[in-house]
Protein backbone atom coordinates (compact mmCIF):
# COMPACT_ATOMS: atom_id res chain seq x y z
CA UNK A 1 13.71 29.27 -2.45
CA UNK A 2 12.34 25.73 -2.22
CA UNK A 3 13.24 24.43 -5.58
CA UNK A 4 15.53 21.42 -5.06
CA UNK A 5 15.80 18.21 -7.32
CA UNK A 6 13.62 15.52 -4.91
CA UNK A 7 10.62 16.68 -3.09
CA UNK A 8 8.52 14.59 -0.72
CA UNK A 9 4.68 15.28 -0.27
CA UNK A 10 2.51 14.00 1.45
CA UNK A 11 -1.10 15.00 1.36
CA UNK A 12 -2.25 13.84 5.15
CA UNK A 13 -5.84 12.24 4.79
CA UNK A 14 -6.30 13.40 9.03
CA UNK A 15 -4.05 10.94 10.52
CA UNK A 16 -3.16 8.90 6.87
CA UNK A 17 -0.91 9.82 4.99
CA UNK A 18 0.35 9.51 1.58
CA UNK A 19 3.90 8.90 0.44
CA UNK A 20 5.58 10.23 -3.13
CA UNK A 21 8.96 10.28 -3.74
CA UNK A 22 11.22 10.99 -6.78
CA UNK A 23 11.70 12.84 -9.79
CA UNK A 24 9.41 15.86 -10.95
CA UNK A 25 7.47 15.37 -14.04
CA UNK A 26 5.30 17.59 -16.01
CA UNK A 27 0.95 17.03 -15.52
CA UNK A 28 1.41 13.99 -18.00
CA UNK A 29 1.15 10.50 -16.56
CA UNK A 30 4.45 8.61 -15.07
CA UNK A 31 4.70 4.79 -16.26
CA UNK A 32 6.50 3.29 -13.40
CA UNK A 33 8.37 -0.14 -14.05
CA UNK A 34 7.19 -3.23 -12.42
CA UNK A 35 9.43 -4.74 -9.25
CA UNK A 36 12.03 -6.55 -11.14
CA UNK A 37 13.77 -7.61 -8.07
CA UNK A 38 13.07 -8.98 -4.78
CA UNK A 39 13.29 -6.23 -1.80
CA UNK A 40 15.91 -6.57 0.43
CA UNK A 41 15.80 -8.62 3.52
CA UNK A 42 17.33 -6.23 5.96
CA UNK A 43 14.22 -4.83 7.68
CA UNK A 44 12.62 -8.60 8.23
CA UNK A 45 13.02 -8.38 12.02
CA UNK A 46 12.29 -4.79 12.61
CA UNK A 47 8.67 -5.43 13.11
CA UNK A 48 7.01 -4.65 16.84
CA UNK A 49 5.80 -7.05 18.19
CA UNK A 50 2.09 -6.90 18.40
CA UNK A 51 1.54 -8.21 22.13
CA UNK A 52 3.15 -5.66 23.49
CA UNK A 53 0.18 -3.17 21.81
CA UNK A 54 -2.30 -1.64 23.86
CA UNK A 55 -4.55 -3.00 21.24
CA UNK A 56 -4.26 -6.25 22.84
CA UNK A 57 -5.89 -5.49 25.87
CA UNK A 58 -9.25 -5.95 24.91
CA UNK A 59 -11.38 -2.66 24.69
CA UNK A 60 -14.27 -1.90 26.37
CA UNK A 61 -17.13 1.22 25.99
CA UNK A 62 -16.13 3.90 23.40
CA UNK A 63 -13.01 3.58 21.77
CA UNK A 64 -11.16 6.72 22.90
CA UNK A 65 -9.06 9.53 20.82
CA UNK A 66 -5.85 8.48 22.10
CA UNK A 67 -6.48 4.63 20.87
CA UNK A 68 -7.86 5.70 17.25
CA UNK A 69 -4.17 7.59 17.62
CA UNK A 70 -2.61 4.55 18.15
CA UNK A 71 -4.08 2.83 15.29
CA UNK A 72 -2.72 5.74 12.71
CA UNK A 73 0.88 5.60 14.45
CA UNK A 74 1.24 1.86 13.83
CA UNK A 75 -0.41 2.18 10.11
CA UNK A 76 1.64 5.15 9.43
CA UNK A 77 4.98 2.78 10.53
CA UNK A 78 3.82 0.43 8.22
CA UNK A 79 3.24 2.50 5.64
CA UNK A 80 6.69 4.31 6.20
CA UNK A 81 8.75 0.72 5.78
CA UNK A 82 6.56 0.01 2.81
CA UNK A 83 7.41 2.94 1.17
CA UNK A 84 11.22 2.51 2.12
CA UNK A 85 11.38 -0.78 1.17
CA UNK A 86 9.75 0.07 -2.30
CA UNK A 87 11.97 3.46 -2.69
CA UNK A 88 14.94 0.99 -1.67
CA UNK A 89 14.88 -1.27 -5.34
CA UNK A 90 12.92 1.58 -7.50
CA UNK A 91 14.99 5.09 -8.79
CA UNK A 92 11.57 7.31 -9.77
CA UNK A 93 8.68 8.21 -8.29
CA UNK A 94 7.16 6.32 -5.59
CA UNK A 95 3.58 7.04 -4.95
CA UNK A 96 0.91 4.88 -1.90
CA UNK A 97 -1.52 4.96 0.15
CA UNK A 98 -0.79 3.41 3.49
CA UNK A 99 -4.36 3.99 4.59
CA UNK A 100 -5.42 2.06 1.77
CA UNK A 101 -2.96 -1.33 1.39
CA UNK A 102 -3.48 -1.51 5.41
CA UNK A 103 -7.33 -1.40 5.04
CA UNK A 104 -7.38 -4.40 2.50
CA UNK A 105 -4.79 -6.21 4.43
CA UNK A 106 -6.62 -5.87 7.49
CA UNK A 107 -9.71 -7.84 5.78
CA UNK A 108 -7.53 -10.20 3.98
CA UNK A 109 -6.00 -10.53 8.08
CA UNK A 110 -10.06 -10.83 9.20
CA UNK A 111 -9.64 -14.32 7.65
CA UNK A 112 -6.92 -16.04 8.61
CA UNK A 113 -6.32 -19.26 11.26
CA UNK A 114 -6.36 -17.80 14.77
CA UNK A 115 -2.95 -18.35 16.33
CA UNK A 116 -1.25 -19.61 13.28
CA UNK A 117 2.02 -18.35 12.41
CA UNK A 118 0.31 -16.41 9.17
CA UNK A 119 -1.98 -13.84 11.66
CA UNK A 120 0.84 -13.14 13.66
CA UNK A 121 2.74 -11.92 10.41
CA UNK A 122 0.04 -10.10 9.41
CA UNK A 123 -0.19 -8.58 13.18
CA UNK A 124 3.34 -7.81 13.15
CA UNK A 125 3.35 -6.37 9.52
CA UNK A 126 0.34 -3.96 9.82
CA UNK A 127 1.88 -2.94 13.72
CA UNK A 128 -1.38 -3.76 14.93
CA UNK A 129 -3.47 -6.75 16.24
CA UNK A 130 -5.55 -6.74 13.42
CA UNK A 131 -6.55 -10.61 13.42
CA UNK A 132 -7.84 -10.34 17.13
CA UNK A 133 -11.68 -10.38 17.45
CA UNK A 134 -11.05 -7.98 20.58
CA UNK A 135 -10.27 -5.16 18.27
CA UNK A 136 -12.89 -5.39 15.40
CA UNK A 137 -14.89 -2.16 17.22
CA UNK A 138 -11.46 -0.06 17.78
CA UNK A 139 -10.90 -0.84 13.69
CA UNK A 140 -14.76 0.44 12.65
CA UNK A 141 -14.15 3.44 15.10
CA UNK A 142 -10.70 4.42 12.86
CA UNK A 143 -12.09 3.64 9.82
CA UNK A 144 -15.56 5.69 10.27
CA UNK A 145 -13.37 8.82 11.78
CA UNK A 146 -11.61 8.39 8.35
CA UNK A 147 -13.83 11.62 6.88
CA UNK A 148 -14.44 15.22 6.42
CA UNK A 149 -17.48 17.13 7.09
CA UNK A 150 -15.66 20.52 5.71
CA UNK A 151 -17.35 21.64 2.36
CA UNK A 152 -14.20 22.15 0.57
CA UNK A 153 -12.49 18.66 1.16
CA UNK A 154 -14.25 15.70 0.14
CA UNK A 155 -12.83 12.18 1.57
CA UNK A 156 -14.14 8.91 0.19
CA UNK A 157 -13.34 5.48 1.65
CA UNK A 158 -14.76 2.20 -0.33
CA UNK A 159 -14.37 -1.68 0.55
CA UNK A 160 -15.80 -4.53 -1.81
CA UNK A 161 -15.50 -7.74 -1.37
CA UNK A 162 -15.58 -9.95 -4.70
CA UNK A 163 -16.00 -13.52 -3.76
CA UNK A 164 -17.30 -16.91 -4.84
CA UNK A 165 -16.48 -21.31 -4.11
CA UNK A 166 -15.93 -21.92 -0.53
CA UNK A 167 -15.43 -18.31 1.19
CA UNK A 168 -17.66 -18.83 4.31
CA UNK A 169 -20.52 -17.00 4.88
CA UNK A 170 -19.46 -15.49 8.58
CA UNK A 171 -16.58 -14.30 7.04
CA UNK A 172 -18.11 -12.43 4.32
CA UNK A 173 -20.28 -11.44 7.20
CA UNK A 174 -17.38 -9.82 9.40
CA UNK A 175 -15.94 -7.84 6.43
CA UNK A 176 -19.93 -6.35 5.93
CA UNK A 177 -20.01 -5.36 9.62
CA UNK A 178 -16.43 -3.79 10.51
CA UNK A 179 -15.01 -2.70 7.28
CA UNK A 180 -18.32 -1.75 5.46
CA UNK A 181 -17.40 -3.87 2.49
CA UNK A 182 -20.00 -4.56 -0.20
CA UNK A 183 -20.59 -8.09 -1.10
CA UNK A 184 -20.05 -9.00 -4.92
CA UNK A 185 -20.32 -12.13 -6.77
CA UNK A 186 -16.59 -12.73 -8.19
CA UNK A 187 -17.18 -12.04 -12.10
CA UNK A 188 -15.37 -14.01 -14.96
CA UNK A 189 -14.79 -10.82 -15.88
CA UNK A 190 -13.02 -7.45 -14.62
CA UNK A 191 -15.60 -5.13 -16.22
CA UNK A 192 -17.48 -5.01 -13.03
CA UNK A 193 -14.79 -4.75 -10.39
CA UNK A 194 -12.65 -2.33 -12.53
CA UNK A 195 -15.92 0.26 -13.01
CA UNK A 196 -16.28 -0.48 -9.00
CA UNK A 197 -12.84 1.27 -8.56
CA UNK A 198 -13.42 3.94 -11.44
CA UNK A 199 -16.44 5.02 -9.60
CA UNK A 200 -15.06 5.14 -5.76
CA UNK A 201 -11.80 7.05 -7.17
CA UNK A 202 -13.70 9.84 -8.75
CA UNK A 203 -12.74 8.06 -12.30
CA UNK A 204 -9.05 9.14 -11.51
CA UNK A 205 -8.34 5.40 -11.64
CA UNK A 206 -10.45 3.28 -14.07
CA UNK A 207 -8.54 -0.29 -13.94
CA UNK A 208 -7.61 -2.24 -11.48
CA UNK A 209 -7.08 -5.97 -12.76
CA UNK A 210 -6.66 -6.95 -16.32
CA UNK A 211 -8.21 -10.79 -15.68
CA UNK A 212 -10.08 -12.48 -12.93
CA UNK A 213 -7.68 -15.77 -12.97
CA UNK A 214 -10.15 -18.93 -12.70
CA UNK A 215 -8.55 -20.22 -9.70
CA UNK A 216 -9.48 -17.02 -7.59
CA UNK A 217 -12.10 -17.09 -5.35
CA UNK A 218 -11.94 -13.55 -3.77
CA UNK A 219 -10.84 -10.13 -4.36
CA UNK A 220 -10.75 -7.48 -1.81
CA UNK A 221 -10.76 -4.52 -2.66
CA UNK A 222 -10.23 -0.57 -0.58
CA UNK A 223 -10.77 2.44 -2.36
CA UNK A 224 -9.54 6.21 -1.32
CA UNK A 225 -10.34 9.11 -2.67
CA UNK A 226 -9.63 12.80 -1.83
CA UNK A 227 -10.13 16.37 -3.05
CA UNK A 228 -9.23 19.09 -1.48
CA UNK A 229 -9.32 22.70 -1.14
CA UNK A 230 -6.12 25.03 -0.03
CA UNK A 231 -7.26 26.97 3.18
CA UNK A 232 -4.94 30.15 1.49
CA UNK A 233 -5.27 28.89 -2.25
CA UNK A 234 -1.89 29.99 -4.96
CA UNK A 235 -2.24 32.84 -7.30
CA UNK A 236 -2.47 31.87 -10.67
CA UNK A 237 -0.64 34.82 -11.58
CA UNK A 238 2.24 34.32 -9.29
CA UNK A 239 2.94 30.80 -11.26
CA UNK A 240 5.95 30.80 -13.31
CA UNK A 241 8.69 29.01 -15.74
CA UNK A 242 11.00 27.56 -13.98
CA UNK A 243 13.41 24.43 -13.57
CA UNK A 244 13.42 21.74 -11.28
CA UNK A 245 16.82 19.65 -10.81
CA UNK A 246 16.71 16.20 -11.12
CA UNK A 247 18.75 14.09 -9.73
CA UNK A 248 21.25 13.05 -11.95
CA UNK A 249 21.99 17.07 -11.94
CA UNK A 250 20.37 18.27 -14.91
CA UNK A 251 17.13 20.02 -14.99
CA UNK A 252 13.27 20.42 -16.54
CA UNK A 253 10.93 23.04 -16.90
CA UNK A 254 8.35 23.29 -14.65
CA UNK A 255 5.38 25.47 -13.62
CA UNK A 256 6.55 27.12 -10.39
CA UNK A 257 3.50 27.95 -8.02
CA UNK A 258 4.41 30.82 -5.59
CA UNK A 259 2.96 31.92 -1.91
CA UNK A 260 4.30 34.75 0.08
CA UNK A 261 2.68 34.06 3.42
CA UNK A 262 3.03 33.04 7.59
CA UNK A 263 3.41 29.66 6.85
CA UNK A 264 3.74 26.48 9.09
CA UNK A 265 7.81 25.42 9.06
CA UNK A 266 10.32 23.61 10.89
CA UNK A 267 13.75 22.89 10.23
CA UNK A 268 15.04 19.52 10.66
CA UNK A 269 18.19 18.96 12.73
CA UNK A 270 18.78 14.97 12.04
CA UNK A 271 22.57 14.28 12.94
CA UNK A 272 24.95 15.81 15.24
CA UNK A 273 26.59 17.86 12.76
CA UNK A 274 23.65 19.66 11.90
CA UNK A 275 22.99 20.47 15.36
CA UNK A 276 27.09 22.07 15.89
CA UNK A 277 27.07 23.50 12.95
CA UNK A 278 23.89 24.82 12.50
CA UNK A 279 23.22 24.17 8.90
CA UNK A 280 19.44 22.12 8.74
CA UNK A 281 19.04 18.94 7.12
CA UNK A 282 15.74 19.36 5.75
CA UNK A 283 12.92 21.92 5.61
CA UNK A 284 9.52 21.50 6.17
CA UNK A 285 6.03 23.08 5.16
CA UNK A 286 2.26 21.95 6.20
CA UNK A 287 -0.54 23.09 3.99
CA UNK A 288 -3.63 23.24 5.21
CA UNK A 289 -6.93 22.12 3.19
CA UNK A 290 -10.26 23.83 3.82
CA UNK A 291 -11.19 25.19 7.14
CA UNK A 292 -7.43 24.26 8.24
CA UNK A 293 -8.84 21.72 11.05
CA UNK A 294 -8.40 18.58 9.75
CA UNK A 295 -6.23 17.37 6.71
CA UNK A 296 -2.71 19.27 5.24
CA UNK A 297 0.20 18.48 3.08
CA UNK A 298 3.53 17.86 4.45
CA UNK A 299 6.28 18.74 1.75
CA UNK A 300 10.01 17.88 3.39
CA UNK A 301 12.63 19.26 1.64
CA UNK A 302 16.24 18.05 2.04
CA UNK A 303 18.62 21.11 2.17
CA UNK A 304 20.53 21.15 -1.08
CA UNK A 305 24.47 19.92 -0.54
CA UNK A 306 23.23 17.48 2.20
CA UNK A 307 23.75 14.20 2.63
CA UNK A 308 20.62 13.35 3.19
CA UNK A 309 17.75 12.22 0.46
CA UNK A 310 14.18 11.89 0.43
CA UNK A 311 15.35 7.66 0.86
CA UNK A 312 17.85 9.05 3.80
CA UNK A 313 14.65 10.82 5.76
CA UNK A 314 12.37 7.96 5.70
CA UNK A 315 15.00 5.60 6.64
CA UNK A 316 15.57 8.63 9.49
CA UNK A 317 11.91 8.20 10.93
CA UNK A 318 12.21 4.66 10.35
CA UNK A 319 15.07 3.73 12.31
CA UNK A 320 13.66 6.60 15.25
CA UNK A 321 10.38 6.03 16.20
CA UNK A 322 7.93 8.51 16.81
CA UNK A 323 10.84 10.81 14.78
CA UNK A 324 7.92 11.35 12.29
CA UNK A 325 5.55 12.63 14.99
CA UNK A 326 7.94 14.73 16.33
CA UNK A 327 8.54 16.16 12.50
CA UNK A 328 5.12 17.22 12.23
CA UNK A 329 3.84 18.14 15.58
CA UNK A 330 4.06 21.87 16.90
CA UNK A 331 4.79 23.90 13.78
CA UNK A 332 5.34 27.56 14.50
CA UNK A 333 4.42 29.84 11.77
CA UNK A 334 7.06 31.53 10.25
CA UNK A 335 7.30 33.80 7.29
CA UNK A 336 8.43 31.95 4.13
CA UNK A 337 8.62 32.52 -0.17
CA UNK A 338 7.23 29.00 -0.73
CA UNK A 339 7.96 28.25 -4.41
CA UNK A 340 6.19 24.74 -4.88
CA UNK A 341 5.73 22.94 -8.48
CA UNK A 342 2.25 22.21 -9.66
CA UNK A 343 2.63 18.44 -10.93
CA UNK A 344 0.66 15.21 -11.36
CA UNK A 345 2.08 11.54 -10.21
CA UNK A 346 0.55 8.29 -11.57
CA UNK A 347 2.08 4.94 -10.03
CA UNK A 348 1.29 1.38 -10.69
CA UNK A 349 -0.52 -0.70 -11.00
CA UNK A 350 1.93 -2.66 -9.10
CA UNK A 351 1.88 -6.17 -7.59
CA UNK A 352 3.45 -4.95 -4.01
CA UNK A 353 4.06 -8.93 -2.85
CA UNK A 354 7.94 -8.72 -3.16
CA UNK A 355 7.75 -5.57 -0.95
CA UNK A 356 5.37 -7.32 2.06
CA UNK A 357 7.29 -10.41 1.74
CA UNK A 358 10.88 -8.66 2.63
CA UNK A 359 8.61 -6.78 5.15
CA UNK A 360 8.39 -10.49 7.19
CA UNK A 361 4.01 -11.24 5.39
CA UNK A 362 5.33 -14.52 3.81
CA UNK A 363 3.67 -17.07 5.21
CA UNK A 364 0.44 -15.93 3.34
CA UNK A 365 2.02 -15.60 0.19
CA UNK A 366 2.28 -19.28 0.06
CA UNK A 367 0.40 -21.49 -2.12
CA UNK A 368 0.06 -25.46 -1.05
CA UNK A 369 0.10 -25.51 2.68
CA UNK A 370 -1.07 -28.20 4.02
CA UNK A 371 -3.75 -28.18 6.50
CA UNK A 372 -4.86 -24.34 7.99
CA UNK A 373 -2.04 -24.54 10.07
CA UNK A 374 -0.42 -21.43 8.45
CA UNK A 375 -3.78 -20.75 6.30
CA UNK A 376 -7.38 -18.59 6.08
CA UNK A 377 -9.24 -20.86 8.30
CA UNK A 378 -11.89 -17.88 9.36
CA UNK A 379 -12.40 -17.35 5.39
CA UNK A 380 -12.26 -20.75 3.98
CA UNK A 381 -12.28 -24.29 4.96
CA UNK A 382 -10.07 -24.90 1.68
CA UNK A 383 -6.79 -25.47 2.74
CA UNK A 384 -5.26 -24.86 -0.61
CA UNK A 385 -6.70 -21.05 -0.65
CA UNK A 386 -3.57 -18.44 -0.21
CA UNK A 387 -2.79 -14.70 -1.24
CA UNK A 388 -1.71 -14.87 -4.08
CA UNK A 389 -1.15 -10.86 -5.47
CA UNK A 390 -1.91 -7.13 -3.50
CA UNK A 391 -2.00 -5.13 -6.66
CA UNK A 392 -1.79 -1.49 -5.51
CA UNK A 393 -2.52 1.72 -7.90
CA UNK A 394 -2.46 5.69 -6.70
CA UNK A 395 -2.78 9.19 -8.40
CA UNK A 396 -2.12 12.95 -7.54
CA UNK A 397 -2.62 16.08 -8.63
CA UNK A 398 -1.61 19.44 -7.53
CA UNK A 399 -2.09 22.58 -8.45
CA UNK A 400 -3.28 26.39 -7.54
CA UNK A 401 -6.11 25.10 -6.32
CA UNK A 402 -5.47 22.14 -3.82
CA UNK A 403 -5.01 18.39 -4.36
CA UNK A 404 -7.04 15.82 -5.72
CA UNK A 405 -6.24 12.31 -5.25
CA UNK A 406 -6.95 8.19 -5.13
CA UNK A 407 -5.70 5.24 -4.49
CA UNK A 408 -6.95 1.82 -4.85
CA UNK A 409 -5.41 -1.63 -3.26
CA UNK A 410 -7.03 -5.24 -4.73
CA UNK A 411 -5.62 -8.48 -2.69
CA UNK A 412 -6.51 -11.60 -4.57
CA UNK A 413 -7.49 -14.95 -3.07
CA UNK A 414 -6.60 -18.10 -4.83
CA UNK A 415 -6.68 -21.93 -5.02
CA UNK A 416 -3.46 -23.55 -5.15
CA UNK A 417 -2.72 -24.40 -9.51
CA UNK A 418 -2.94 -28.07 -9.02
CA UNK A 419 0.89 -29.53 -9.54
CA UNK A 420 1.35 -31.59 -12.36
CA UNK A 421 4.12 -34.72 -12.60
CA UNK A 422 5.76 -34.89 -15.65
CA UNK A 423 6.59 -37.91 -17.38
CA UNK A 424 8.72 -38.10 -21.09
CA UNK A 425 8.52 -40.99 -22.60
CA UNK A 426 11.52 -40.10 -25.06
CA UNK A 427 14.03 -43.42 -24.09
CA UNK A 428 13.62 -47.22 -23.81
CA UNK A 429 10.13 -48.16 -21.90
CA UNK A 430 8.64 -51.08 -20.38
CA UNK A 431 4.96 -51.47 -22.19
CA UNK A 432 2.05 -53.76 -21.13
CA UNK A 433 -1.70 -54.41 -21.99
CA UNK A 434 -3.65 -56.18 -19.55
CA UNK A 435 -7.12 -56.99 -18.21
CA UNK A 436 -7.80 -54.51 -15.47
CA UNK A 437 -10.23 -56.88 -14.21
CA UNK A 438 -7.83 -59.92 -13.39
CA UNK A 439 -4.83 -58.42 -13.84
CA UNK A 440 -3.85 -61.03 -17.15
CA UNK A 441 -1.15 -59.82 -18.97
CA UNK A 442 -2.30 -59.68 -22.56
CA UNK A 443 1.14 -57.86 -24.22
CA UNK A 444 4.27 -56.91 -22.74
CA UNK A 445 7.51 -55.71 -24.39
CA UNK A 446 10.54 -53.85 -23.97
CA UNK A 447 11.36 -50.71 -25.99
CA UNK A 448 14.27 -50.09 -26.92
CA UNK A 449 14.21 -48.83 -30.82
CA UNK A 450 10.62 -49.17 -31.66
CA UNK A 451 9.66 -48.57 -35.62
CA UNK A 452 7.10 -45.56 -35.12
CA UNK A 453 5.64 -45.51 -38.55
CA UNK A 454 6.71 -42.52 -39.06
């Protein structure tokens, strides 16, 4: 009976995925505290490196199956350190959308100097050479496959891009022609932008920002949305009371979905002791949506008494890659009591910057540069212009029905806050008047202990 304390689900949007982790809660809203701390440094140098990515030979013709593939792997390794990184200083739920943050960080990466130090971060980050010209068709192709043609799942993917001041014109240009984006006037306001993102998430998520800061001069923005249909939908009647376990070992009610059914499953086997002995360290389920063809939800399990967490898996398929792949590929179908709860996860909004920085995307992160060096030279010939926030929101919902969900990721472009000197005149003081002119000294005194009328 699958009703352990932590439950990971991920509702697989084709070959995106989306991550929760945590603690059940009932169909209310979670409020998630904001990153208090800065994520640890550990996985800095864990990156691939980019060159070595068949990406980088430049593609010519149709881009294939196999190299839209490629593109999902590397985004789904980025999306399964972020995730880890962000599970790693949060207890909770954790909820994203890799498909999502990697879209916007892909155009904020359409911007930046070629060469520089700051696109090979981003490169290395995302897994992909997503600041090389050479792969701007091989990026449309992934994005535009990104959809469903079944009637009973509905997939919506949105770009915007909010700008205004010196963002160039060929660069607003690019972001039109490979990522689709919509070209907005920045507002002073977030009315605009925040109904933008209410109506390309179905209204599941109706605010983004809570001010446009005067010194931004862009805000780019990818939307997701998804609703979909169980192929072999849960009988309402079968749904029940019960409790889920938490994981400080005490328990809260929950309604209990329930399928009797051939069912796709796998048991994980992730250490040598599990393999002697035997005795699985996870289990795992895929749920088809609609016709069954293109998009299910992964729920991994980890057996109760194991050592292993939700945490202990990712960092599993992490540390192992292609482990993930292997996880999900060839499912037999098996005869299982799946006993799922029906529950609804809000996360955010959340500035994710601490997260990308551990995650080696620093250099962009940093205002006052000098020169483009280590700058947006594609996007701006303002040296001072740096990415400043990636504010990141998502929403789920499940239930007897199927799964509806969004997500929505805004990275925000600013001008450097100018740096001001400061000077306090509050001890003895050397004061002069003079003719600016010829320089004539018309007063000068010492200050020692002046009488300030006072």
């Amino acid at each position: 009976m699958l009703t352990r304390s932590v439950v990971v689900v991920l509702a697989a949007f084709g070959y995106w995925v989306v991550f929760i982790s945590g603690d059940y809660t009932s169909t209310s809203s979670v409020d998630v505290a904001k990153l208090s701390k800065e994520p640890p440094h550990q996985n800095r140098h864990r990156v691939s490196q980019p060159k070595q990515h068949p990406l980088f030979q430049e593609q010519t013709g149709a881009v294939t199956d196999e190299v839209i593939m490629e593109v999902a792997s590397s985004f789904n390794e980025f999306g399964l350190e972020l995730f880890n990184t962000l599970s790693s200083v949060e207890s909770g739920n954790v909820l994203i959308s890799p498909l999502s943050i990697a879209t916007a960080l892909s155009m904020v990466a359409a911007g930046t100097t070629v060469d520089s130090t700051n696109a090979q971060q981003f490169d290395k980050t995302l897994r992909l050479p997503v600041t090389s010209d050479s792969t701007r068709d091989t990026l449309r192709s992934a994005l535009q496959r990104v959809s469903s043609v079944d009637p009973k799942v509905k997939l919506l993917l949105a770009n915007s891009q909010w700008t205004r001041g010196s963002i160039k014109e060929t660069y607003k240009k690019q972001l039109s022609e490979v990522f689709d984006a919509e070209v907005r006037e920045l507002p002073v306001s977030p009315a605009p932008i925040n109904k933008w993102v209410s109506d390309n998430t179905g209204g599941l998520i109706e605010k983004l920002l809570d001010e446009v800061d005067p010194l931004a001069v862009a805000v780019l923005i990818n939307a997701v949305y998804f609703k979909g249909e169980w192929a072999n939908k849960f009988d309402k009647d079968n749904t029940r009371d019960m409790k889920f376990l938490l994981p400080s070992g005490t328990s809260t009610p929950c309604k209990m979905m329930f399928r009797k059914a051939k069912i796709a499953y796998k048991e994980l086997y992730l250490t040598d002791q599990a393999r002697q002995t035997g005795q699985y360290d996870a289990q795992l389920v895929e749920l088809p949506y609609g016709s069954g063809q293109d998009f299910g939800a992964v729920i991994i399990l980890p057996r109760k008494g194991s050592t292993n967490s939700v945490g202990g898996l990712t960092t599993h398929a992490l540390l192992n890659p292609g482990e993930w792949d292997k996880w999900v590929s060839r499912l037999p179908k098996r005869d299982v009591e799946l006993y799922l709860p029906r529950f609804k996860l809000e996360y955010g909004v959340k500035d994710i910057k601490a997260a990308l920085g551990s995650m080696g995307l620093e250099e962009a992160f940093i205002a006052g540069l000098s020169g483009h060096e280590s700058g947006f030279a594609r996007m701006t010939d303002d040296p001072s212009v740096y990415l400043s926030n990636v504010f990141h929101k998502a929403v789920i919902e499940v239930n007897e029905e199927g799964t509806e969900a969004a997500a929505v990721t805004g990275a925000m472009m600013m001008l450097c806050d100018p740096t001001y000197l400061e000077m306090m005149v509050d001890h003895p003081f050397l004061f002069a008047v003079r003719d600016l002119k010829s320089g004539l000294l018309l007063f000068i005194g010492k200050m020692e202990s002046p009488e300030f009328g006072i």
